[in-house]
C-alpha atoms as a PDB file:
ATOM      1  CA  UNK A   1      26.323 -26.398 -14.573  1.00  0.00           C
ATOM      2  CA  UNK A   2      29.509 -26.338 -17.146  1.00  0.00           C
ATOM      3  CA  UNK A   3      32.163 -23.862 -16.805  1.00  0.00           C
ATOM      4  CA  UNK A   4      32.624 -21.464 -19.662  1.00  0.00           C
ATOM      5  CA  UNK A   5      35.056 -21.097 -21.395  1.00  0.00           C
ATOM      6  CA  UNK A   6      35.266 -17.064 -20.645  1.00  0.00           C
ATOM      7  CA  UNK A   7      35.413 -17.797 -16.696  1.00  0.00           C
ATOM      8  CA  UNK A   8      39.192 -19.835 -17.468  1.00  0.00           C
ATOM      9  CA  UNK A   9      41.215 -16.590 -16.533  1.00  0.00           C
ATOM     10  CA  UNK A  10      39.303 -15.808 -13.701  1.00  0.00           C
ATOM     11  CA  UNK A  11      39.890 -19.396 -12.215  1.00  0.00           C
ATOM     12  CA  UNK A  12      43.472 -19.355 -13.191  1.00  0.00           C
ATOM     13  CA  UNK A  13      43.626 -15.853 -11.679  1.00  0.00           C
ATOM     14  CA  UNK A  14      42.008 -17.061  -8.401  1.00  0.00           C
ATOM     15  CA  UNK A  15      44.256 -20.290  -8.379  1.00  0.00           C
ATOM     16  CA  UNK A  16      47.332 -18.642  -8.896  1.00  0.00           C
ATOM     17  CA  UNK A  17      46.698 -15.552  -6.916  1.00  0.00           C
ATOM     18  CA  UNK A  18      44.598 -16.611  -4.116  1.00  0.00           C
ATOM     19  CA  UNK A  19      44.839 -20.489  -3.831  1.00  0.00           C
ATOM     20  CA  UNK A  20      48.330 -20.724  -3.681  1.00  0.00           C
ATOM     21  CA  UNK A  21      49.196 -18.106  -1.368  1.00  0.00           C
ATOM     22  CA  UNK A  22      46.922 -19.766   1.212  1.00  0.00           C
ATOM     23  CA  UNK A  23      48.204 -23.059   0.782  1.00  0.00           C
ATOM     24  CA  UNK A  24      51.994 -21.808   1.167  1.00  0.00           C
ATOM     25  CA  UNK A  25      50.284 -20.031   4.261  1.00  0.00           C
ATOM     26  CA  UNK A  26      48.856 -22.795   5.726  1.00  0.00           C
ATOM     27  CA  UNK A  27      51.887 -25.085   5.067  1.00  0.00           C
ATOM     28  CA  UNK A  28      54.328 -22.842   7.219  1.00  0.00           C
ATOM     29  CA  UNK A  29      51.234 -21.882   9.801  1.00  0.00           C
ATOM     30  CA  UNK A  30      51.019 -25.531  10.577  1.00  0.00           C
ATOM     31  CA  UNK A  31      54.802 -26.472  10.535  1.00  0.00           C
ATOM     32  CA  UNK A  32      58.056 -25.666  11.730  1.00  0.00           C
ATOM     33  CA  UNK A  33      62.387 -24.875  11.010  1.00  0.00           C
ATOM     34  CA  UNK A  34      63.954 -23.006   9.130  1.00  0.00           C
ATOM     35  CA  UNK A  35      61.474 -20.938   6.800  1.00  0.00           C
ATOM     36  CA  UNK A  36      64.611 -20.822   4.198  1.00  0.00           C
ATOM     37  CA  UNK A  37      65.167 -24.367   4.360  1.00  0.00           C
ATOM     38  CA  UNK A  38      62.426 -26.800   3.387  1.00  0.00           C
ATOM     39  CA  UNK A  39      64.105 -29.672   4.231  1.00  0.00           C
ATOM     40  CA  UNK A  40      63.853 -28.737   8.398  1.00  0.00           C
ATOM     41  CA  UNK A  41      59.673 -28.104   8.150  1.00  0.00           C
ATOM     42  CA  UNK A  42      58.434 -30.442  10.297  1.00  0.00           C
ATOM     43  CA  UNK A  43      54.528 -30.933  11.005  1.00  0.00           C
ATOM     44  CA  UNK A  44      54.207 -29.409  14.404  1.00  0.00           C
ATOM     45  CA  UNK A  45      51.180 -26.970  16.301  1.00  0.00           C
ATOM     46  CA  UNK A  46      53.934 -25.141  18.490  1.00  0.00           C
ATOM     47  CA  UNK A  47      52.925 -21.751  16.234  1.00  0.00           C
ATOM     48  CA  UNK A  48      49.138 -21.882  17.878  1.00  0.00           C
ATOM     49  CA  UNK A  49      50.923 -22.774  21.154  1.00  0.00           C
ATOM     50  CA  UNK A  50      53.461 -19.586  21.213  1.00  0.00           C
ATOM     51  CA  UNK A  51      50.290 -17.301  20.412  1.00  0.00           C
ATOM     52  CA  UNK A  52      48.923 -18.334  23.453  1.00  0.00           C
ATOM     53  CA  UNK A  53      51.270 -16.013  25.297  1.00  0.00           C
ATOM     54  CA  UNK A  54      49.536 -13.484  27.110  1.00  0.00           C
ATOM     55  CA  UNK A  55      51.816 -10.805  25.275  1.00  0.00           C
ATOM     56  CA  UNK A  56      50.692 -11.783  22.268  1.00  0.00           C
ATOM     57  CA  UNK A  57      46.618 -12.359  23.233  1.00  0.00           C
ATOM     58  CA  UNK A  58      47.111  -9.057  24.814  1.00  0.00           C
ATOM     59  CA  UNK A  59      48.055  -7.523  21.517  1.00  0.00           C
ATOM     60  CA  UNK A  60      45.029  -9.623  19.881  1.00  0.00           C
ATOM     61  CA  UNK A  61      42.757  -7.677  22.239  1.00  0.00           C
ATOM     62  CA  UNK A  62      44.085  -4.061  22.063  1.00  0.00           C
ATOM     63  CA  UNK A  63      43.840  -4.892  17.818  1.00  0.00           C
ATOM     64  CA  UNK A  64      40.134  -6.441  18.619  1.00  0.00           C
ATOM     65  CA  UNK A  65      39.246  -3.207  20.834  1.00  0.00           C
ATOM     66  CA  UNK A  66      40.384  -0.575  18.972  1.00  0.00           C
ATOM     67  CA  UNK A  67      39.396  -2.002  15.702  1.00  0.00           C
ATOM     68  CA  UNK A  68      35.927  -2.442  17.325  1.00  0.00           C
ATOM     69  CA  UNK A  69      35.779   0.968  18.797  1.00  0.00           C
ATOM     70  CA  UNK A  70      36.647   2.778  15.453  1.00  0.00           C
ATOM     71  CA  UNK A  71      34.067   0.123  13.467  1.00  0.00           C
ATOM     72  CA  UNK A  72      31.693   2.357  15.862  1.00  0.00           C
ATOM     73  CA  UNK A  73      32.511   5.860  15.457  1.00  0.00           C
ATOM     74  CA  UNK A  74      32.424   4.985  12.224  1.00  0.00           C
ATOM     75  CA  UNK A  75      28.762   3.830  12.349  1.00  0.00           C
ATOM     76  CA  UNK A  76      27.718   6.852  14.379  1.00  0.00           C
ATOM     77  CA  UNK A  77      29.488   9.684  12.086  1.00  0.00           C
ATOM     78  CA  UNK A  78      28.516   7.581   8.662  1.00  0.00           C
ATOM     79  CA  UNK A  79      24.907   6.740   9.366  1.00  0.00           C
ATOM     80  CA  UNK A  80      23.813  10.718   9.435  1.00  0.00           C
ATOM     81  CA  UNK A  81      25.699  11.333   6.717  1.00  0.00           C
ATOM     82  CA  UNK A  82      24.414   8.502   4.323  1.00  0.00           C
ATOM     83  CA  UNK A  83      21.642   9.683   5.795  1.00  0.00           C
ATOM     84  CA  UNK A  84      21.535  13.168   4.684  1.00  0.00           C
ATOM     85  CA  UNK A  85      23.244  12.727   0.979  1.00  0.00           C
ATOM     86  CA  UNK A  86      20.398   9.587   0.208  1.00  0.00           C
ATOM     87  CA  UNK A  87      17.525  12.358   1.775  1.00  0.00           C
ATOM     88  CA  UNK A  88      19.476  15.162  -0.920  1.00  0.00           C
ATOM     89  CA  UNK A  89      16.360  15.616  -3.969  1.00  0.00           C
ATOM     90  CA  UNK A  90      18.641  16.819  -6.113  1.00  0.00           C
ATOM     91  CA  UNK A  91      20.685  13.770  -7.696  1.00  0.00           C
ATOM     92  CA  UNK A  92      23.444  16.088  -8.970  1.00  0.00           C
ATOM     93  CA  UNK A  93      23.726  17.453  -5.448  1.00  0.00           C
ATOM     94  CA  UNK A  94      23.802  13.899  -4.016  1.00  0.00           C
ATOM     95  CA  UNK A  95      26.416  12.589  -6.458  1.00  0.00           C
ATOM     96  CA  UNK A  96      28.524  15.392  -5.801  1.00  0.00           C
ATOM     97  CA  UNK A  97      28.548  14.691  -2.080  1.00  0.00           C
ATOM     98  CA  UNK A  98      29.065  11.080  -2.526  1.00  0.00           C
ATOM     99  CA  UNK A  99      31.770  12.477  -4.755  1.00  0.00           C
ATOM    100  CA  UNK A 100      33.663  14.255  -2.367  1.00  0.00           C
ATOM    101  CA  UNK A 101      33.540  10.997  -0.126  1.00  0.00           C
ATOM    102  CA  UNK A 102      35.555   9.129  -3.059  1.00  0.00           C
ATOM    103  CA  UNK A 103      38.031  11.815  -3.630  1.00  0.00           C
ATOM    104  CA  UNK A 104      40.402  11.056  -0.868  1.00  0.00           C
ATOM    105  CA  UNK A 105      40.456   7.289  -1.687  1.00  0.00           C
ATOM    106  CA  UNK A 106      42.292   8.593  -5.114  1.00  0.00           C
ATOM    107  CA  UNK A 107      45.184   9.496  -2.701  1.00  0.00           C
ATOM    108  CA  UNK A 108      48.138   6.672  -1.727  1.00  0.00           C
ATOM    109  CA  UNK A 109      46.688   5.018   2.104  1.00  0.00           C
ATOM    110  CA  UNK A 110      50.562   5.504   3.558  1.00  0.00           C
ATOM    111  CA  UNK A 111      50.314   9.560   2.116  1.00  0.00           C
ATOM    112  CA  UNK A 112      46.489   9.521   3.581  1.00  0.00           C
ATOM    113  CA  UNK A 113      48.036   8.615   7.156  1.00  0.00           C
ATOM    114  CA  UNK A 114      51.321  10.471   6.648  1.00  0.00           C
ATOM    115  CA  UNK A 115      49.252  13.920   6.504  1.00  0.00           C
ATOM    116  CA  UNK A 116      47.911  13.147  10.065  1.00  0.00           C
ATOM    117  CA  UNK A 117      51.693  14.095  11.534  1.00  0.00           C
ATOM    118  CA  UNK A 118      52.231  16.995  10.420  1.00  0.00           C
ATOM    119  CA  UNK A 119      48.482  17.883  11.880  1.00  0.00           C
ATOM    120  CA  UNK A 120      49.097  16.139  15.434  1.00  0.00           C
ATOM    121  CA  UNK A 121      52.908  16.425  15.768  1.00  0.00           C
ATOM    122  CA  UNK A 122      54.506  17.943  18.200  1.00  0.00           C
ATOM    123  CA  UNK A 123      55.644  20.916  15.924  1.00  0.00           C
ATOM    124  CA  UNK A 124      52.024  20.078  14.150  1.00  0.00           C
ATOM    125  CA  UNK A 125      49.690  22.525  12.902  1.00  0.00           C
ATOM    126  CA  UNK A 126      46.833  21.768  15.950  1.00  0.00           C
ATOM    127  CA  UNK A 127      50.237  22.441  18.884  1.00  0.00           C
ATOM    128  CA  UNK A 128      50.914  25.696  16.766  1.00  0.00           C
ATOM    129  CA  UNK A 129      47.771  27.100  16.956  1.00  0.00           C
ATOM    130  CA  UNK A 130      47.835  26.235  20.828  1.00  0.00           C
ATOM    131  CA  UNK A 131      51.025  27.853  21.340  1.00  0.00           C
ATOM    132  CA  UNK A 132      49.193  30.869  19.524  1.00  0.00           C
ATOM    133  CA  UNK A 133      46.466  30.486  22.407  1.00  0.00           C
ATOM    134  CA  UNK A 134      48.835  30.311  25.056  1.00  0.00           C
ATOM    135  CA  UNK A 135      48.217  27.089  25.574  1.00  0.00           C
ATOM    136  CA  UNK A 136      50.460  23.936  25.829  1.00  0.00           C
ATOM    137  CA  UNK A 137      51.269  21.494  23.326  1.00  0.00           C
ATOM    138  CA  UNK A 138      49.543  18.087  23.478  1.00  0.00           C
ATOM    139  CA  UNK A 139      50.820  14.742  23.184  1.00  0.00           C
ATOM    140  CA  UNK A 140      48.317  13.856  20.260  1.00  0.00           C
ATOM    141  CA  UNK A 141      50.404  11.305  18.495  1.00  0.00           C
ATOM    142  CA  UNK A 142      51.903   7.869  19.133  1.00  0.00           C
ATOM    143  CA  UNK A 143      48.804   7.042  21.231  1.00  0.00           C
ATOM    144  CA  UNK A 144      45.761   4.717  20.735  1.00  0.00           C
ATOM    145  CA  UNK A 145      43.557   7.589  20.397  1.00  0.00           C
ATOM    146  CA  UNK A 146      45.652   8.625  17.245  1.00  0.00           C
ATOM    147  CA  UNK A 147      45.600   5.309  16.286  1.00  0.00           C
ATOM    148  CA  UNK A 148      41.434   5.609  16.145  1.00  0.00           C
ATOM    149  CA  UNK A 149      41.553   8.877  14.653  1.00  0.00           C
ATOM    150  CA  UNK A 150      43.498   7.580  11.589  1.00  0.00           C
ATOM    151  CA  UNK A 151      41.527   3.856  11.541  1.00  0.00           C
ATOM    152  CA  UNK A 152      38.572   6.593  11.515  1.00  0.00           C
ATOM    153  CA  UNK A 153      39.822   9.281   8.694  1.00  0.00           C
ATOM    154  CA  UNK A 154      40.781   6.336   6.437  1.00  0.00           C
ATOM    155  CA  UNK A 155      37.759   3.636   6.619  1.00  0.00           C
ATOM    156  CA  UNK A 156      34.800   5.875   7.831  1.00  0.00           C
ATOM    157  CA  UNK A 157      33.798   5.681   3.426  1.00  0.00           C
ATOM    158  CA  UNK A 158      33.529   2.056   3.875  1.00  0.00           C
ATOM    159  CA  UNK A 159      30.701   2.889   6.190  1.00  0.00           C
ATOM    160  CA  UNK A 160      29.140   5.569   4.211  1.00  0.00           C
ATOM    161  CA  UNK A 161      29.199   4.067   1.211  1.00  0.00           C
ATOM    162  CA  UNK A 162      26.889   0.702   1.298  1.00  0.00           C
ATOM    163  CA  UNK A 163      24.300   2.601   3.836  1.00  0.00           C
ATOM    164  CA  UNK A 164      24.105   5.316   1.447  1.00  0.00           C
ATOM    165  CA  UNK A 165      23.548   2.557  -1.434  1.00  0.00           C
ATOM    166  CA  UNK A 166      20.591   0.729   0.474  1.00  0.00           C
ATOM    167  CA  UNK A 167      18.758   3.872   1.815  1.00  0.00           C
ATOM    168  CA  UNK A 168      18.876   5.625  -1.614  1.00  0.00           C
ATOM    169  CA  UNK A 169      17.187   2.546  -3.042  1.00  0.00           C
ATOM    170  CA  UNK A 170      14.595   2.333  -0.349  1.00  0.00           C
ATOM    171  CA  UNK A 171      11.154   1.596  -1.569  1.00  0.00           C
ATOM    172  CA  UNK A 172       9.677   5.309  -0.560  1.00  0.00           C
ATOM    173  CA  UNK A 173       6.430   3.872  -0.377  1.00  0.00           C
ATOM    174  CA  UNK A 174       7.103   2.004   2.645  1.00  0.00           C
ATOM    175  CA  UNK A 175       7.418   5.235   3.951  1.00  0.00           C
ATOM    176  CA  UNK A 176       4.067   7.027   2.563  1.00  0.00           C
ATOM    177  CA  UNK A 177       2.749   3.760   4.120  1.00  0.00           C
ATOM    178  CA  UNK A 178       3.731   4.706   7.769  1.00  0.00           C
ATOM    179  CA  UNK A 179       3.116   8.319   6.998  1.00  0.00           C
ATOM    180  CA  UNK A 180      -0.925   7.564   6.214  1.00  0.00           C
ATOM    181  CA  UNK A 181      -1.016   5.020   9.143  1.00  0.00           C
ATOM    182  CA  UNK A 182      -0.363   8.464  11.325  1.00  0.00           C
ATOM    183  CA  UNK A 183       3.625   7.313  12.651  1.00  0.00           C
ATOM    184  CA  UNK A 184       5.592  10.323  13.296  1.00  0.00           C
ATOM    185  CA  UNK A 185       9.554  11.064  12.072  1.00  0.00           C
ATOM    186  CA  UNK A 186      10.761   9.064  14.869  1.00  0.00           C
ATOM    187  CA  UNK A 187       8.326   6.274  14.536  1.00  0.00           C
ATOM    188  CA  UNK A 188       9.736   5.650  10.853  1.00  0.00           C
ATOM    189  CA  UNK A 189      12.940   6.178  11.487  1.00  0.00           C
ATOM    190  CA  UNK A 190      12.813   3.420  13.782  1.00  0.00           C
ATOM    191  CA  UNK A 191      10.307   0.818  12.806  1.00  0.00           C
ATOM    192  CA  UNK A 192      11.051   1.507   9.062  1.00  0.00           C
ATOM    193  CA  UNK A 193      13.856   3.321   7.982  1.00  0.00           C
ATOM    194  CA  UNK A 194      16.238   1.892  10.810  1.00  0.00           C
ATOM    195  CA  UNK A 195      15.279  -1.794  10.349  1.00  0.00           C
ATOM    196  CA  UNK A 196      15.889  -1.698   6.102  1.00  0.00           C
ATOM    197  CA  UNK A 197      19.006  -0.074   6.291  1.00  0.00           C
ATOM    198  CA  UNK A 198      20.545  -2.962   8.468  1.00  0.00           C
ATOM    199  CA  UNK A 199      21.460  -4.889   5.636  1.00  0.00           C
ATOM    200  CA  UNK A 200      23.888  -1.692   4.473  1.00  0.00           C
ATOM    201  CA  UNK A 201      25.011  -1.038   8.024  1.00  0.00           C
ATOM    202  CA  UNK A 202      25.919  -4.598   8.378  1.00  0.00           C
ATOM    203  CA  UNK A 203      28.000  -4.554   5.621  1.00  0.00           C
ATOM    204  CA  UNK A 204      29.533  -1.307   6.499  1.00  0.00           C
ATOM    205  CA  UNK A 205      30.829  -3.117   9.739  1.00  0.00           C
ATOM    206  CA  UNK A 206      32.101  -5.563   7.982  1.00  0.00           C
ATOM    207  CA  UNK A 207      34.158  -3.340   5.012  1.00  0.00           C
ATOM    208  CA  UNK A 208      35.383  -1.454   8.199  1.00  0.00           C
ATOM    209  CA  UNK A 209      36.321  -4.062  10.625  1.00  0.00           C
ATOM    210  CA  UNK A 210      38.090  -6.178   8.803  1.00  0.00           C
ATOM    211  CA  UNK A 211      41.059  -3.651   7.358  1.00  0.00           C
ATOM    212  CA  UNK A 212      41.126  -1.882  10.938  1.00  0.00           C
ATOM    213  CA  UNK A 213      41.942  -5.696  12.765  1.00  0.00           C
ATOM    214  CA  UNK A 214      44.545  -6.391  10.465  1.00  0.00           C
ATOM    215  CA  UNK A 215      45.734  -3.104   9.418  1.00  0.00           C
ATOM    216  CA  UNK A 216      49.704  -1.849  10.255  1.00  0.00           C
ATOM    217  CA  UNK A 217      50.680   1.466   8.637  1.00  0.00           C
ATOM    218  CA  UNK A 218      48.562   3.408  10.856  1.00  0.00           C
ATOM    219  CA  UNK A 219      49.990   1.659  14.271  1.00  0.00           C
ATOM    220  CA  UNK A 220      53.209   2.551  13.256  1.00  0.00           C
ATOM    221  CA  UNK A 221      52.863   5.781  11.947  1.00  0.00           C
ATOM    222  CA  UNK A 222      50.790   7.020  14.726  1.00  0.00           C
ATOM    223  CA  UNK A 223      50.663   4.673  17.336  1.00  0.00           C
ATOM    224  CA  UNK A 224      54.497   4.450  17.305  1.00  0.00           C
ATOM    225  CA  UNK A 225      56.107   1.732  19.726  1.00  0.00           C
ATOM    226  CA  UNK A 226      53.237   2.111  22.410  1.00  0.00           C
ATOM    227  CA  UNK A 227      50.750   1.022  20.250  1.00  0.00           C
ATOM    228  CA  UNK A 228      51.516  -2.317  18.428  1.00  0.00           C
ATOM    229  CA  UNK A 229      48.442  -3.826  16.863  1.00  0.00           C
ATOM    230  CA  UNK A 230      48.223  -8.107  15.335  1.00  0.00           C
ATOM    231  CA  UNK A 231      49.059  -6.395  12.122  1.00  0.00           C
ATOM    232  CA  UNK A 232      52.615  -5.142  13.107  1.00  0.00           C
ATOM    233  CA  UNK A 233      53.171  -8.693  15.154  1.00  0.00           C
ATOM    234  CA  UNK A 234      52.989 -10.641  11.982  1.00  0.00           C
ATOM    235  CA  UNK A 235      54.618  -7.687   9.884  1.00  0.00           C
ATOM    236  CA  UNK A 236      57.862  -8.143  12.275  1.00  0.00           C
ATOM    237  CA  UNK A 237      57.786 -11.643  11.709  1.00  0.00           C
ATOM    238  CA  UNK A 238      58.011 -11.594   8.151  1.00  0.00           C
ATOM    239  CA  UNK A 239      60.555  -8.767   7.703  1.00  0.00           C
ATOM    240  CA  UNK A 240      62.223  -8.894  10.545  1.00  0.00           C
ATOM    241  CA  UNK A 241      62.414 -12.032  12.540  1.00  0.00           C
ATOM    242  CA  UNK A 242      62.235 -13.962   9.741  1.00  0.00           C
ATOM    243  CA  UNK A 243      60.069 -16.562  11.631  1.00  0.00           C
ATOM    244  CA  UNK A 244      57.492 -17.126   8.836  1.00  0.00           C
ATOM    245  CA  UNK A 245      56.256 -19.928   9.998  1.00  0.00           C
ATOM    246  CA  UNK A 246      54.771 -17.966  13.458  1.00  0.00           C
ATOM    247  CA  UNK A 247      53.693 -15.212  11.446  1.00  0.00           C
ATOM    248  CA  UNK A 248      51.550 -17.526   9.557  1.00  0.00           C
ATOM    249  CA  UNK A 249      50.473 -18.926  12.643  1.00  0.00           C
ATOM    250  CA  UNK A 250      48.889 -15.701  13.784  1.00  0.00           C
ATOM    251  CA  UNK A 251      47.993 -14.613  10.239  1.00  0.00           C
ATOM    252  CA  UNK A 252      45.291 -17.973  10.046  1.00  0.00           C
ATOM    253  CA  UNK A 253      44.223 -16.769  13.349  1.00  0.00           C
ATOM    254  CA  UNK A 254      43.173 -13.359  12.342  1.00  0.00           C
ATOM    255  CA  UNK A 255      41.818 -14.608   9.302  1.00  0.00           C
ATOM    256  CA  UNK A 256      39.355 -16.756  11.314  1.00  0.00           C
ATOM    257  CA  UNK A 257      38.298 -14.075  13.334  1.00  0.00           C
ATOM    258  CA  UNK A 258      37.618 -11.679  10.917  1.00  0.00           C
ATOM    259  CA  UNK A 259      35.378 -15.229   9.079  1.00  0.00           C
ATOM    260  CA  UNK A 260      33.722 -15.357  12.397  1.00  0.00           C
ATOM    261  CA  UNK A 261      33.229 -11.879  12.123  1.00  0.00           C
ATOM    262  CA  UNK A 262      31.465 -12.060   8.764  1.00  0.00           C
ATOM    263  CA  UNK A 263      29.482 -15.079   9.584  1.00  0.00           C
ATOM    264  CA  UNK A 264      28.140 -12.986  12.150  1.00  0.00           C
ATOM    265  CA  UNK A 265      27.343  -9.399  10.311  1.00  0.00           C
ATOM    266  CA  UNK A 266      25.684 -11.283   7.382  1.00  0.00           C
ATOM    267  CA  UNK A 267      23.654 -13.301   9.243  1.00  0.00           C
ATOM    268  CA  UNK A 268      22.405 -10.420  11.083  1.00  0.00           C
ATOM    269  CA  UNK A 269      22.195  -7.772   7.894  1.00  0.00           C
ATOM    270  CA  UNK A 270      20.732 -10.264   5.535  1.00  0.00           C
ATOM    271  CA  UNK A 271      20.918 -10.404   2.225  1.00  0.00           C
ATOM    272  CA  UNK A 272      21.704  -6.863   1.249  1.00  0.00           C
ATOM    273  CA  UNK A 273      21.497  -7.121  -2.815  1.00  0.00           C
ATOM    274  CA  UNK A 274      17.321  -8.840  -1.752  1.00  0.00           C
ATOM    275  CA  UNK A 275      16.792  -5.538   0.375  1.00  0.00           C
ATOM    276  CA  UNK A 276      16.828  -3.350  -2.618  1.00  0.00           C
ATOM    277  CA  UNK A 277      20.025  -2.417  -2.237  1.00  0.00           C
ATOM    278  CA  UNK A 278      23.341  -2.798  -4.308  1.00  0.00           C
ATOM    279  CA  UNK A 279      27.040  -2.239  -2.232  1.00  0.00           C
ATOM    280  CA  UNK A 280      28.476   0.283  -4.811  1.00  0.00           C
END
C-alpha cells in the first residue's frame, strides 16, 4: 500500500521527534567517555554492567513494587467506579461524572502533586486537625506510602477511563441473555460482565503502570531522599552527574520492561477496540 501524500508530516513528525531521540539514546546507552566529547565514545556494554549493582537493582525493585502496588489500588478503587458511572441511565448524569474525573487532569502534574504537602506536611492540614484532636502529628510525607498515595491521586483516571469506555459499550443483551438463563447478580458479574471488561482493565494497567515505573516528580516531592525510584536514578544522571551515557543505559532498560509489560497486558486483554469498546 502507497503512502499518501497527507501522512508526510506525520512521518517527518515521528522521524524527527521520536526516531531520532532513540537513536541518540541508544548510541550513548551502548557506548562510553565523555558525553560532551564525541570523539572519546567508544563501543563498550560497561553501562548494562554498572546497573547490575545491587544498589541500583534494588532501586529497580522498590520502582517495580510500588509502581505495581499503586497499578492495584488503582484497579480496585477504579473498577467500582467505572462501574457505577457506565450503570448511571441518565447520560447527562454519566457525562458529568466522567466529567469531574477529567477536571483535575486540566491542572499542571508538578501543581497536582505539590497540593499533597500542604495536606500531609508536617504543619499540613491532616497534622492540624490532629493537633485539634489531641492527637500527635504523623510522619505522612517523604515515605513510600506517600509516594503511593500521589502515584494513586494522579493516575487512578487512567484506570477509570478505558473500563468505563468498554463497559458503557457492552452489548446489554449479553446480559438479558444470562438474566433469562436464571444467573443471579453475582453470576453475571462474573461469568459476563467481569470477563468483557478485561480488555478495558488491561489497558487500564497498562496507561497506569507505565508512568508510575518511570515517573520522578512524585518521588521527590513526597518520597524525599528515602524514597528514590529508576526515574530519579536516570534524572540525576542527566542533570546532575552528567553521565549520559549510564543514564541511557538504565533508560533502555526501563523501556524494555515496561515493552515486556505491554506484551503481556495485551495479550491477556485482547483486542479492546474488537470487544466493543473504544479507549477514550
Amino acid at each position: 500500500m502507497k503512502m499518501r501524500k497527507t501522512s508526510y508530516p506525520y512521518m517527518l513528525w515521528m522521524i524527527i521527534f521520536i526516531l531520532v531521540p532513540l537513536f541518540l539514546v541508544l548510541y550513548f546507552a551502548f557506548t562510553t567517555g565523555n558525553s560532551m566529547d564525541v570523539e572519546t565514545f567508544r563501543p563498550s556494554l560497561a553501562n548494562f554492567k554498572r546497573f547490575l549493582d545491587p544498589i541500583y537493582l534494588g532501586v529497580l525493585w522498590r520502582s517495580l513494587s510500588l509502581s505495581l502496588i499503586s497499578t492495584v489500588i488503582c484497579f480496585f478503587l477504579g473498577y467500582p467506579m467505572a462501574y457505577i458511572i457506565a450503570r448511571t441511565r441518565k447520560v447527562k448524569t454519566r457525562n458529568n461524572l466522567i466529567f469531574l474525573f477529567v477536571i483535575p487532569m486540566w491542572m499542571n502534574f508538578l501543581l497536582r502533586t505539590y497540593a499533597w504537602l500542604t495536606i500531609l506536611g508536617k504543619n499540613g492540614i491532616i497534622n492540624s486537625l490532629l493537633n485539634l484532636l489531641g492527637l500527635p502529628s504523623q510522619e505522612l510525607l517523604y515515605n513510600s506510602g506517600a509516594v503511593v498515595l500521589g502515584m494513586v491521586y494522579n493516575f487512578l483516571p487512567f484506570m477509570v477511563l478505558p473500563i468505563y469506555s468498554v463497559l458503557v459499550k457492552m452489548d446489554k443483551s449479553l446480559i438479558e441473555a444470562a438474566e433469562d438463563l436464571g444467573a443471579d447478580k453475582k453470576t453475571i458479574f462474573s461469568k459476563v460482565i467481569f470477563p468483557l471488561s478485561m480488555p478495558g482493565v488491561m489497558t487500564g494497567f497498562t496507561m497506569v503502570f507505565t508512568p508510575a515505573v518511570s515517573t520522578f516528580i512524585i518521588s521527590n516531592l513526597l518520597g524525599g531522599k528515602k524514597t528514590t525510584l529508576i526515574g530519579n536514578v536516570i534524572e540525576n544522571q542527566f542533570i546532575y552527574a552528567g553521565d549520559w551515557h549510564f543514564g541511557s543505559s538504565m533508560s533502555i532498560i526501563l523501556m524494555a520492561i515496561i515493552l515486556v509489560v505491554m506484551a503481556l497486558t495485551n495479550r491477556g486483554g485482547g483486542d479492546l477496540e474488537g470487544r466493543g469498546g473504544t479507549l477514550w
